[in-house]
Protein backbone atom coordinates (compact mmCIF):
# COMPACT_ATOMS: atom_id res chain seq x y z
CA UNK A 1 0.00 0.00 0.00
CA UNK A 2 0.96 3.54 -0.63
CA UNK A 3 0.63 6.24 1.68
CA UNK A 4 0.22 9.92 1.01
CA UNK A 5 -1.21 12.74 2.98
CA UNK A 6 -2.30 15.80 1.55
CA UNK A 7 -4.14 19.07 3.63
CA UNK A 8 -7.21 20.77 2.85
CA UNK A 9 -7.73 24.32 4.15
CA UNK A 10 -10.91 25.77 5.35
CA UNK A 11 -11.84 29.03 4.18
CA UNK A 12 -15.18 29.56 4.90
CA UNK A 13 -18.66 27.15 5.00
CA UNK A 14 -19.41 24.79 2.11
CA UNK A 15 -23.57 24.88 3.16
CA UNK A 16 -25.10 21.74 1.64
CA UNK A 17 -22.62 22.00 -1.38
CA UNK A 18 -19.39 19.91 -0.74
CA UNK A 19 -15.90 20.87 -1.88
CA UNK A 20 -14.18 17.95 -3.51
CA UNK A 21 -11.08 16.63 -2.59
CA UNK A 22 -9.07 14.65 -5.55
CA UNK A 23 -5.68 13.48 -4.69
CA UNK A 24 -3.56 10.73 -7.49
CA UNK A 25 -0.35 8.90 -7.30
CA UNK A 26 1.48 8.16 -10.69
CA UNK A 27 2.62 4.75 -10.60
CA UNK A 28 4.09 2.82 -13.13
CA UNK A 29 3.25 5.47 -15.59
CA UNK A 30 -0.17 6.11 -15.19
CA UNK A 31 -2.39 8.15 -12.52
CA UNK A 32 -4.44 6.33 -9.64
CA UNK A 33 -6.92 8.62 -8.76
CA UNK A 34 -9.47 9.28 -5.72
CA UNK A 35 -12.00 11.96 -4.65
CA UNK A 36 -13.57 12.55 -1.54
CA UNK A 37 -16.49 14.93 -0.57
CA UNK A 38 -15.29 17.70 2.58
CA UNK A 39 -18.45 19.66 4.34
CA UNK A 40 -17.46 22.87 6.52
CA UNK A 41 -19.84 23.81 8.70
CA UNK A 42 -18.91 26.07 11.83
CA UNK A 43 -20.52 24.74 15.06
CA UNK A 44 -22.01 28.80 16.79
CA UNK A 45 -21.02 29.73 19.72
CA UNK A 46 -22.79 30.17 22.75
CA UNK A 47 -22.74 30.28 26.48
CA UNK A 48 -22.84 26.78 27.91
CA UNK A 49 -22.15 27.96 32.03
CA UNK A 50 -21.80 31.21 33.81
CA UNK A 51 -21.54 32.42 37.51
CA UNK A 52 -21.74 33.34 40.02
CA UNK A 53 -25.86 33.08 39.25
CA UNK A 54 -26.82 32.69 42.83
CA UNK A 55 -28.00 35.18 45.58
CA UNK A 56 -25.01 33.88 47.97
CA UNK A 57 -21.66 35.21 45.47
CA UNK A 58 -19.00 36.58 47.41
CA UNK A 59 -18.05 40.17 47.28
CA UNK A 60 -14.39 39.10 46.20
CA UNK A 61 -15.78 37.08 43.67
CA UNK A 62 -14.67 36.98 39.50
CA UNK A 63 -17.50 36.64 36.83
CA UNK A 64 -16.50 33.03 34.75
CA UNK A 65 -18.10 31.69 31.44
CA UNK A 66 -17.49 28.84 29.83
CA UNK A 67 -18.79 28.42 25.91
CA UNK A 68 -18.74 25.65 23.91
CA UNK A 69 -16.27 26.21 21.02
CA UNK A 70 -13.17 28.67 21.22
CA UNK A 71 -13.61 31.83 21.23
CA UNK A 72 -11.97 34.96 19.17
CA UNK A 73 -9.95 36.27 21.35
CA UNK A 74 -9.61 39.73 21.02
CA UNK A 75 -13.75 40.55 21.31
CA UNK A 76 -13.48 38.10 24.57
CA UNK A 77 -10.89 40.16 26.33
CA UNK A 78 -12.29 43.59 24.97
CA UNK A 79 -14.59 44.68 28.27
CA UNK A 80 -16.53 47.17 26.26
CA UNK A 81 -18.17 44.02 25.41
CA UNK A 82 -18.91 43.32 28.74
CA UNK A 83 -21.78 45.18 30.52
CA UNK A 84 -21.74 44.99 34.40
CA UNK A 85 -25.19 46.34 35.96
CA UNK A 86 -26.04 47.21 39.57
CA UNK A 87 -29.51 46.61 40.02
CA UNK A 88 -32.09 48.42 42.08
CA UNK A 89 -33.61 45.75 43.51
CA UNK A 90 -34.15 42.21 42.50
CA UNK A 91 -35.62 41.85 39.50
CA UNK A 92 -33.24 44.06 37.69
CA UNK A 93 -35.28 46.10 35.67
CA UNK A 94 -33.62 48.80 36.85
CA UNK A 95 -30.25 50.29 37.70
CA UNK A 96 -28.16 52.18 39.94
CA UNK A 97 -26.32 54.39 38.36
CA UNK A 98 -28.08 53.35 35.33
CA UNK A 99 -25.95 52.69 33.19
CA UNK A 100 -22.99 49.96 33.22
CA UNK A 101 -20.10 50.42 35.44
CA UNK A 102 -17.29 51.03 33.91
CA UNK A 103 -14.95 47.89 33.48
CA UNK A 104 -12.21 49.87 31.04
CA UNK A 105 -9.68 50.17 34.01
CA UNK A 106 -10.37 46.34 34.99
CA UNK A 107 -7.29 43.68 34.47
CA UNK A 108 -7.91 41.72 30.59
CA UNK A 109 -10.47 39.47 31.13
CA UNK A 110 -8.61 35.93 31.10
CA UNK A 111 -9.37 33.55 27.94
CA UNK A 112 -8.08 29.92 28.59
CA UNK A 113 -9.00 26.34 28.65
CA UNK A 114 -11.42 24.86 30.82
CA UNK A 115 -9.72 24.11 34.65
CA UNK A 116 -9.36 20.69 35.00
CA UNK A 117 -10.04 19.06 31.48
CA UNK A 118 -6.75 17.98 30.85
CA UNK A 119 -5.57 17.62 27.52
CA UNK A 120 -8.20 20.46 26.10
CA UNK A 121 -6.48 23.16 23.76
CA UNK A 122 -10.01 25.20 22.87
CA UNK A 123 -9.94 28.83 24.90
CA UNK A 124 -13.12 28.85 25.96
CA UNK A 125 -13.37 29.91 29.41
CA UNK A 126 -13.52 33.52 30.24
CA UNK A 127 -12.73 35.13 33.84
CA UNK A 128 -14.21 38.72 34.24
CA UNK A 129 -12.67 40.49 36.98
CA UNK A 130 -15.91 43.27 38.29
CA UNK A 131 -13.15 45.99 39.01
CA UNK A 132 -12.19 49.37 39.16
CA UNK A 133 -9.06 51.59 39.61
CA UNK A 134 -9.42 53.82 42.66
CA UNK A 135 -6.38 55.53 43.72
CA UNK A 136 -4.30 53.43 41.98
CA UNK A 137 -5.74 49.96 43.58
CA UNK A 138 -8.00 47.85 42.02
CA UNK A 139 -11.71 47.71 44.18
CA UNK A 140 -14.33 45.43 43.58
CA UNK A 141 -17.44 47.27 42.29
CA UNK A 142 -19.59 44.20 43.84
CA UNK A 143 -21.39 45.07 47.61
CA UNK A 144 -22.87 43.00 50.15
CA UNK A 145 -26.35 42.12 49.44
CA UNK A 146 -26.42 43.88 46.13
CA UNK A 147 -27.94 42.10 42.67
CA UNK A 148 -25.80 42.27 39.82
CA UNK A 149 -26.86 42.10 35.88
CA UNK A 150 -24.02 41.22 33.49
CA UNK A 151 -24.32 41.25 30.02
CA UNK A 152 -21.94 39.75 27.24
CA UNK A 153 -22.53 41.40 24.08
CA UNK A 154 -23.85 39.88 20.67
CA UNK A 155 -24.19 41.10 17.14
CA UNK A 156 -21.84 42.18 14.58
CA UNK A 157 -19.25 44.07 17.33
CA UNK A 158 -19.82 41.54 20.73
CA UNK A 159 -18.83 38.48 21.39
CA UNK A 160 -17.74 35.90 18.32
CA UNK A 161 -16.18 32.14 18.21
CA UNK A 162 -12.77 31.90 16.76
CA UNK A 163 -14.29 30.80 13.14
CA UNK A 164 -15.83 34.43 12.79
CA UNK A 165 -19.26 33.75 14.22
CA UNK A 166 -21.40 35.87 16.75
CA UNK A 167 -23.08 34.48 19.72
CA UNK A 168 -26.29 32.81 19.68
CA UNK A 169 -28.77 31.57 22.33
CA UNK A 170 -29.37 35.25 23.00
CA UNK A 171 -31.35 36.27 26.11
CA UNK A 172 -31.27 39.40 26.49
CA UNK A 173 -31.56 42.84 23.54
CA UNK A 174 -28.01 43.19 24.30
CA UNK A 175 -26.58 39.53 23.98
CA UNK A 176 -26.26 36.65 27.03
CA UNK A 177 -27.59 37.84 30.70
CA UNK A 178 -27.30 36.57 33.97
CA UNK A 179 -27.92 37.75 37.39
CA UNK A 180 -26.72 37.07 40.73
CA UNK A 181 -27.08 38.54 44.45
CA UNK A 182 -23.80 39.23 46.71
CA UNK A 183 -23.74 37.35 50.15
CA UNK A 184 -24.55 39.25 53.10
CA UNK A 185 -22.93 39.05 56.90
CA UNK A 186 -19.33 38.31 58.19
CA UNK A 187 -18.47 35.90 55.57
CA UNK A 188 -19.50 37.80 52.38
CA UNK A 189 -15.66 37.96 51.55
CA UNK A 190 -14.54 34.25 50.95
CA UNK A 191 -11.32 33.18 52.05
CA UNK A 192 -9.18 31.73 49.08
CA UNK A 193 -8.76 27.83 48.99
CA UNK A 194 -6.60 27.07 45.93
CA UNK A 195 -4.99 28.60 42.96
CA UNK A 196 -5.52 27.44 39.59
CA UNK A 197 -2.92 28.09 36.93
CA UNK A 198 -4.25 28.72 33.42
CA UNK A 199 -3.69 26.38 31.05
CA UNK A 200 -2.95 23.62 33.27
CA UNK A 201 -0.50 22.17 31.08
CA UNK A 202 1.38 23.31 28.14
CA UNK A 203 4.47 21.50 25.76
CA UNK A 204 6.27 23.93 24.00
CA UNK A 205 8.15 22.26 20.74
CA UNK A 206 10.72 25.54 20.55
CA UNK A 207 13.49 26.37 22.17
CA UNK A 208 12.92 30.37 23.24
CA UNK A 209 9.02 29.57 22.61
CA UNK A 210 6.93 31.76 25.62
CA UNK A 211 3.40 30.86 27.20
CA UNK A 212 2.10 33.33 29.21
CA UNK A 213 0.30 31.88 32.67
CA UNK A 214 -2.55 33.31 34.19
CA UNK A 215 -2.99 32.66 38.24
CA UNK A 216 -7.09 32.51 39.01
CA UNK A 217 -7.60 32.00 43.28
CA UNK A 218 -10.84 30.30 44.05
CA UNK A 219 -12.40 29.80 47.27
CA UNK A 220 -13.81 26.26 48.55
């Protein structure tokens, strides 16, 4: 048997039309050939898990979402894409201030793999930290027994997978909502338990090659 491999590149989707794939090996003076039939359709992305989405968060708490495919990087990290609300009470019609706070002088939001799914190479877990410079030292904008809205943006300028796509599974006019309600009493501010390093593991093939680390504490 003869053995030949040969790399098809995907440009964009094929819809119900396939893209054929010939390939031929000239042996003995004459061409074998072969065809096969390639289909590229991009799986959407959307929002698989979020939190916190309870009424017991704690106030030192970081907003997470996981999605199911990878996600483009550079509309993930941007937090003008990422609408923080204070509520007025709790159904969260209403606001105050009413508008977003403002997340520009927050740390990136961190893009990675999902914790503890070894082997996984899709960035597609997002860590939102609900912050804001105040004399030079980052404060949490979150307060005891407060509700919280948070919106990730969709359309054309939000939130889109690494293949180009925007979210779906919208709930919300301005993309994917959740709420949650900050803990009240002594332990509102949760101790942390552990420290997970982001991405878990890594092989580099270079010599000089760099991966940049990301250190996320979570409580118990």
């Amino acid at each position: 048997n003869v053995l030949d491999r040969q790399t098809g590149t995907t440009l964009a989707e094929t819809g119900d039309l396939p893209v054929p794939i010939n390939a031929s090996v000239r042996e003995d003076g004459r061409d074998v050939r072969g065809s096969g039939r390639l289909y590229v359709r991009l799986v959407p992305p959307r929002v698989e898990a979020s939190g916190p989405n309870c009424d017991e968060a704690c106030v030192n708490a970081a907003l997470w979402v996981r999605f199911n495919v990878a996600m483009d990087p550079v509309r993930a990290q941007d937090t003008s894409n990422i609408l923080l609300y204070r509520c007025a009470n709790e159904s969260c019609r209403s606001f105050d201030p009413p508008s977003a706070l403002d997340l520009s002088s927050a740390p990136s939001p961190i893009l990675s793999t999902v914790p503890g799914r070894t082997g996984e190479t899709a960035l597609r877990y997002l860590v939102i930290s609900p912050t804001h410079l105040v004399g030079g030292v980052q404060q949490t904008y979150l307060e005891v027994g407060r509700f919280y809205k948070v919106v990730l943006r969709g359309g054309s300028s939000g939130f889109r997978s690494n293949g180009g796509l925007p979210l779906t599974e919208l709930n919300d006019p301005d993309g994917y909502a959740w709420t949650f309600r900050v803990r009240e009493g002594e332990g509102a501010r949760c101790s942390i338990e552990q420290v997970q390093v982001l991405p878990a593991e890594k092989t580099e093939t270079l010599i000089g090659a760099r991966q940049l680390f990301s250190a996320v504490p979570t409580s118990a």
